[in-house]
C-alpha atoms as a PDB file:
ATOM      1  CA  UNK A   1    -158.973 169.721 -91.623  1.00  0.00           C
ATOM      2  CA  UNK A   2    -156.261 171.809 -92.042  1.00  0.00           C
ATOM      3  CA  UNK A   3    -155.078 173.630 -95.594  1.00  0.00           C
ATOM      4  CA  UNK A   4    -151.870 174.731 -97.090  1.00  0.00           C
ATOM      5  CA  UNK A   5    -152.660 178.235 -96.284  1.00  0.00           C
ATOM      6  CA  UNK A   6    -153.159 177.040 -92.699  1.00  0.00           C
ATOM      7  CA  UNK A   7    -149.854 174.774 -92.404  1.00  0.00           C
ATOM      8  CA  UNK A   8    -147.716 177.727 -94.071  1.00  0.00           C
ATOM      9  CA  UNK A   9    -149.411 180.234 -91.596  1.00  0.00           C
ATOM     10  CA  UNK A  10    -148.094 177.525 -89.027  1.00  0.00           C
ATOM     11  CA  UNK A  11    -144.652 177.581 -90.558  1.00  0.00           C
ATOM     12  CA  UNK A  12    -143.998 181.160 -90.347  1.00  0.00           C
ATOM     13  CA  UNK A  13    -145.275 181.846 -87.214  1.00  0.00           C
ATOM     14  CA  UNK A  14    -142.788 178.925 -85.926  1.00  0.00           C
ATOM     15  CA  UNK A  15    -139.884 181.011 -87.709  1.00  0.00           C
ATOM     16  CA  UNK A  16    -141.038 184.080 -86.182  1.00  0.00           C
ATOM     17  CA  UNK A  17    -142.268 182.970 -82.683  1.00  0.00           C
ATOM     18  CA  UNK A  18    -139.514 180.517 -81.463  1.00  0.00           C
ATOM     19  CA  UNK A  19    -136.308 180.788 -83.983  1.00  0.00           C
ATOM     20  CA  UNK A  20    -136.564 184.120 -84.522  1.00  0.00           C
ATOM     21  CA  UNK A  21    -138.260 185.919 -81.004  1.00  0.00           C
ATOM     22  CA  UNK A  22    -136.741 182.646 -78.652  1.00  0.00           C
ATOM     23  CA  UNK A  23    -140.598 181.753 -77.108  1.00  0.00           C
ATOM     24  CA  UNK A  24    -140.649 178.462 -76.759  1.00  0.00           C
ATOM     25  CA  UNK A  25    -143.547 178.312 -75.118  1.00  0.00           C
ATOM     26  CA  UNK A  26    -145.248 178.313 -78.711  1.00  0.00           C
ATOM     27  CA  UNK A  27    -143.699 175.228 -79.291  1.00  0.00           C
ATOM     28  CA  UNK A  28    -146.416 173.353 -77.022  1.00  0.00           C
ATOM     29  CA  UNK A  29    -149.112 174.699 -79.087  1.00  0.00           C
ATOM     30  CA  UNK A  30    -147.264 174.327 -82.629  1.00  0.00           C
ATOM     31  CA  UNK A  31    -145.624 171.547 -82.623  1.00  0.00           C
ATOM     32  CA  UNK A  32    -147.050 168.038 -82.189  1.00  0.00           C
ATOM     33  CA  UNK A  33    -146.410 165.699 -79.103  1.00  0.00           C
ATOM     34  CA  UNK A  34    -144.727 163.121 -80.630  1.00  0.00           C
ATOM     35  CA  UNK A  35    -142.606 165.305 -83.107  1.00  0.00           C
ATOM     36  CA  UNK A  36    -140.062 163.294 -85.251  1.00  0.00           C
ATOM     37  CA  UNK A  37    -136.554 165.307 -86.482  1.00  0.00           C
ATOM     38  CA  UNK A  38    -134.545 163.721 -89.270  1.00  0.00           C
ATOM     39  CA  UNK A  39    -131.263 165.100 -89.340  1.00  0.00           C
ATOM     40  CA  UNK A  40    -128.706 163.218 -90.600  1.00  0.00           C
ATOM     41  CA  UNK A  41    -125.863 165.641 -88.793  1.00  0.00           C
ATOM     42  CA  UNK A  42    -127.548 164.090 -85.616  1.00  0.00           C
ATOM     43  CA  UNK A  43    -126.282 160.477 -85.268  1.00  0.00           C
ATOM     44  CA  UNK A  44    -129.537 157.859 -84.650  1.00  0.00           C
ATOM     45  CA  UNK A  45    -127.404 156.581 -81.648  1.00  0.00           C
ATOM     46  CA  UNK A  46    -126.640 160.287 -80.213  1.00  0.00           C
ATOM     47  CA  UNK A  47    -130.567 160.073 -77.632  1.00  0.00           C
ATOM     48  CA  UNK A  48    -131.493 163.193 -78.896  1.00  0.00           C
ATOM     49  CA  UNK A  49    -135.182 163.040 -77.203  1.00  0.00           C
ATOM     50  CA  UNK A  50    -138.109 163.190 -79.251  1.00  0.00           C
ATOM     51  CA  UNK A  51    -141.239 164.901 -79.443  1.00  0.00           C
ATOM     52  CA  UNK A  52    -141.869 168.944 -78.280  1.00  0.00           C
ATOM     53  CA  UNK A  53    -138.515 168.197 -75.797  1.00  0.00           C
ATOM     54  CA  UNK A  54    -136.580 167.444 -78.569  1.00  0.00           C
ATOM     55  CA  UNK A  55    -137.441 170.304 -80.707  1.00  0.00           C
ATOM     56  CA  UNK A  56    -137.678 172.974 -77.691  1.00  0.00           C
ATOM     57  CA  UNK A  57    -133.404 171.443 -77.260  1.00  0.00           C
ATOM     58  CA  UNK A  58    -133.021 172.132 -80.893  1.00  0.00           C
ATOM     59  CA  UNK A  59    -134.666 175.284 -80.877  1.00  0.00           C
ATOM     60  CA  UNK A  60    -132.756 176.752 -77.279  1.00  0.00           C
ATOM     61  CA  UNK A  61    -129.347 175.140 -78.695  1.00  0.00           C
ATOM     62  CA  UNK A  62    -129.288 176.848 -82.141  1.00  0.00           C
ATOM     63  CA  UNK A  63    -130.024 180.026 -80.753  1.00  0.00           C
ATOM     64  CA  UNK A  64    -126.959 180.488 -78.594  1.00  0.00           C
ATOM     65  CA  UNK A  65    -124.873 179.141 -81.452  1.00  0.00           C
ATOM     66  CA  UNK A  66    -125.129 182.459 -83.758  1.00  0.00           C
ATOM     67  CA  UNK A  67    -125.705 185.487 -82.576  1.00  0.00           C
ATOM     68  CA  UNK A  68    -127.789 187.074 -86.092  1.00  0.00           C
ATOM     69  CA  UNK A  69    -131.379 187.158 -87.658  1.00  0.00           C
ATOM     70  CA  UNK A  70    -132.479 184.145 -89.628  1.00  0.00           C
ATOM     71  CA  UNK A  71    -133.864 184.951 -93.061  1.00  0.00           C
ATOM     72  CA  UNK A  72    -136.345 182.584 -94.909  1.00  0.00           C
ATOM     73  CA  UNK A  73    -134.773 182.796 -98.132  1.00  0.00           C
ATOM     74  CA  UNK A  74    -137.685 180.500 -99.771  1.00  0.00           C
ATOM     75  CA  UNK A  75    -141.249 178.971 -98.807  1.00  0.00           C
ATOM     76  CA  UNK A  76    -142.913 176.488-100.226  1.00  0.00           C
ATOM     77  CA  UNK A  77    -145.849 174.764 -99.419  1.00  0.00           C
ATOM     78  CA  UNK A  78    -147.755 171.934-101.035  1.00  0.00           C
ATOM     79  CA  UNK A  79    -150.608 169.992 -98.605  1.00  0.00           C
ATOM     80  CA  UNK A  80    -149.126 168.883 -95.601  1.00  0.00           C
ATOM     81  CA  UNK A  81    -145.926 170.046 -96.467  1.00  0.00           C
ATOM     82  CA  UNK A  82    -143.727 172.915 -96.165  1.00  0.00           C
ATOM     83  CA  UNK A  83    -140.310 173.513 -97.391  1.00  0.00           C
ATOM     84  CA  UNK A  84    -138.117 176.382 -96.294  1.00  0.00           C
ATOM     85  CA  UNK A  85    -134.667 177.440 -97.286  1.00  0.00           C
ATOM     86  CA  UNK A  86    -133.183 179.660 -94.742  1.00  0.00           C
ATOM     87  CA  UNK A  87    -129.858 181.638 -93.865  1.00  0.00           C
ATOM     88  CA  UNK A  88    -128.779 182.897 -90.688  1.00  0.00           C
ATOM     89  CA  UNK A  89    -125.522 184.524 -90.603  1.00  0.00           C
ATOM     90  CA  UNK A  90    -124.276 186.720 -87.537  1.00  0.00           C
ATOM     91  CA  UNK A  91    -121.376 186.281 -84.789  1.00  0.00           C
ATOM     92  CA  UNK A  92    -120.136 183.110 -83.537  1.00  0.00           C
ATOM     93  CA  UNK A  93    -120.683 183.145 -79.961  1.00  0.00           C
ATOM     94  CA  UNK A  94    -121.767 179.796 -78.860  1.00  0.00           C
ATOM     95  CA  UNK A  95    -120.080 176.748 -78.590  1.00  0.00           C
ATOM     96  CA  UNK A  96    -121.308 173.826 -81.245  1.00  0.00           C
ATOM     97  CA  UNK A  97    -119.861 170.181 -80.524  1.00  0.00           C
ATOM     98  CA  UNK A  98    -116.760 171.233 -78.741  1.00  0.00           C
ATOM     99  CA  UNK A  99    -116.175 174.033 -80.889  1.00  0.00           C
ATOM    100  CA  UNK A 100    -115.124 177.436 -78.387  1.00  0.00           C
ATOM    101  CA  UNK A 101    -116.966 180.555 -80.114  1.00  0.00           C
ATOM    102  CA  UNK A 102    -114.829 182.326 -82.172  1.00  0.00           C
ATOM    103  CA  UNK A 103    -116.563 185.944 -82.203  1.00  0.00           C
ATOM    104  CA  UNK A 104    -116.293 186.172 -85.793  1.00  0.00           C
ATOM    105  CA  UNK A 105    -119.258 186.739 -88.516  1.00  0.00           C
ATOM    106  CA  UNK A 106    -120.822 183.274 -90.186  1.00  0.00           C
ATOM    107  CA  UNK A 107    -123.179 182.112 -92.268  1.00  0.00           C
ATOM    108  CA  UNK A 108    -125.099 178.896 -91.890  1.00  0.00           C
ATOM    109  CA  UNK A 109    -127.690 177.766 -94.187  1.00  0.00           C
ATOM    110  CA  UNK A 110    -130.720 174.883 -94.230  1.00  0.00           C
ATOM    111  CA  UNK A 111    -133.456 173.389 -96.291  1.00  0.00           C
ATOM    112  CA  UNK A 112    -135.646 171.795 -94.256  1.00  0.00           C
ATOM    113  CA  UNK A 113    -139.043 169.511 -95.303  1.00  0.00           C
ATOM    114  CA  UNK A 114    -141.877 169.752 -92.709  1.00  0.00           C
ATOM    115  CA  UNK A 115    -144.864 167.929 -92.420  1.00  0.00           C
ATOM    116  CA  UNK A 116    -148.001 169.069 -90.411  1.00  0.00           C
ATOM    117  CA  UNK A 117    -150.710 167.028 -89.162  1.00  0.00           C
ATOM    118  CA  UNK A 118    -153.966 168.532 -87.486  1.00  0.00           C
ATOM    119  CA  UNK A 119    -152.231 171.751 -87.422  1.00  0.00           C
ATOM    120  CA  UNK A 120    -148.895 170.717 -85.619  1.00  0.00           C
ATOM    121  CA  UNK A 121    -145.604 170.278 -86.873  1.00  0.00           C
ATOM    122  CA  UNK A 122    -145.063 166.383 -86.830  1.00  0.00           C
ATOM    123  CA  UNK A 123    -141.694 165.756 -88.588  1.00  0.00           C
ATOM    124  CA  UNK A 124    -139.434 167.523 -90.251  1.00  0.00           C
ATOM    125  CA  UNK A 125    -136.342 166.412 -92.306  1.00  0.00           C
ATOM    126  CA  UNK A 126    -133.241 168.792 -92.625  1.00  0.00           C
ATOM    127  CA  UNK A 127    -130.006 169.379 -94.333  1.00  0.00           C
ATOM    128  CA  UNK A 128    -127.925 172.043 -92.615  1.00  0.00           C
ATOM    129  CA  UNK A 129    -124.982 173.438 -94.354  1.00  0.00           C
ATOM    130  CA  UNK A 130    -122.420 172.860 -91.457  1.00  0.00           C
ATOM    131  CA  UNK A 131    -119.419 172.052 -93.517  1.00  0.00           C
ATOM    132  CA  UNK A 132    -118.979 175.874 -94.654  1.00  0.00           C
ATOM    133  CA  UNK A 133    -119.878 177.123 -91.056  1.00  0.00           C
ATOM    134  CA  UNK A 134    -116.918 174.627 -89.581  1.00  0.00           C
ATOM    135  CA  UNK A 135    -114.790 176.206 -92.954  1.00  0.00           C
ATOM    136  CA  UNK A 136    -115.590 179.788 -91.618  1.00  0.00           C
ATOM    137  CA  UNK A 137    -115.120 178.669 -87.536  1.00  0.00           C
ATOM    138  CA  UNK A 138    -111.649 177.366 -88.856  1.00  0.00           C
ATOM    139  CA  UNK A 139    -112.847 173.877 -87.537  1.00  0.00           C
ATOM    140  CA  UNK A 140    -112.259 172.494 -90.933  1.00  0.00           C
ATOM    141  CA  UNK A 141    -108.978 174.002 -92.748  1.00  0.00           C
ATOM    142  CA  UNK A 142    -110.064 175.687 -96.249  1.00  0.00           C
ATOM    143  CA  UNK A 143    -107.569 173.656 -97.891  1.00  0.00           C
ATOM    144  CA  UNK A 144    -109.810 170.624 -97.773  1.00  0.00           C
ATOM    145  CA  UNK A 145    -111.367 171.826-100.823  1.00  0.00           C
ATOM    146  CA  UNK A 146    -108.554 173.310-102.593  1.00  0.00           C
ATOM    147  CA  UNK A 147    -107.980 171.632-106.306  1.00  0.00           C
ATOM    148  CA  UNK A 148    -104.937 169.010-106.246  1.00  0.00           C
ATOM    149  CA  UNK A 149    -102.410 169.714-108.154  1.00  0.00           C
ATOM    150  CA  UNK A 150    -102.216 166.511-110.837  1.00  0.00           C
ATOM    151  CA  UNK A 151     -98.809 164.044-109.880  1.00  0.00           C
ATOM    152  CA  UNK A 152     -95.411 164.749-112.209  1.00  0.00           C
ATOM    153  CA  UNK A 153     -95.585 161.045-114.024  1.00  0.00           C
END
């Protein structure tokens, strides 16, 4: 049986190993077979694979996106779970759903839930701030957000 101590201790060294040093090879040790993702920026529909392949895409994908250091910003862990709040911000040199890089500096935050089982990383539910990032890209014009003036009755 596996304790919070032991499922955090799991949690960072996923951080570390593959978002932060790019081995995915931990994944197959880490991260349980039949992994589930719930992310609601990734359409049901879209046959994003499951399990370890799923996460190892996720993982390789989101690295080539920004080119800067994650930062867990907050950790908490309760039993099985694990919440993080992270930041990554550094230069926009990947392309992200048809987006061309634009070289500049970004910042792209996330709160994700995870739950471990036996030791592994079985699901994990996040909320990544891509909004802002598509703001910052220029994908998404700042004005968007900007306060309407009231009508002239």
């Amino acid at each position: 049986m596996t304790t919070t101590e032991d499922n955090e201790a799991v949690a960072r060294r996923i951080f570390e190993d593959v978002w932060q040093n790019h081995d995915y090879d931990v994944i197959d040790e880490v991260v349980a077979e039949d992994y589930v993702l719930h992310d609601p920026s990734i359409p049901e529909d879209a046959g994003w694979p499951r399990g370890r392949e799923g996460y190892r895409l996720m993982a390789e994908m989101g690295s080539g996106i920004i080119d800067g250091p994650l930062e867990i910003e907050q950790l908490l862990a309760a039993g099985d779970h694990v919440v993080i709040r992270w930041k990554q911000t550094g230069t926009h040199v990947g392309e992200m759903g048809g987006i061309e890089p634009t070289n500049e500096e970004v910042t792209i935050t996330g709160i994700e839930i995870d739950r471990f089982e036996d030791g592994q990383l079985a699901e994990t539910w996040q909320e990544v701030g891509m909004i802002p990032m598509l703001v910052q890209t220029g994908a998404i014009s700042a004005d968007v957000f900007a306060p309407e003036e009231p009508a002239d009755d």
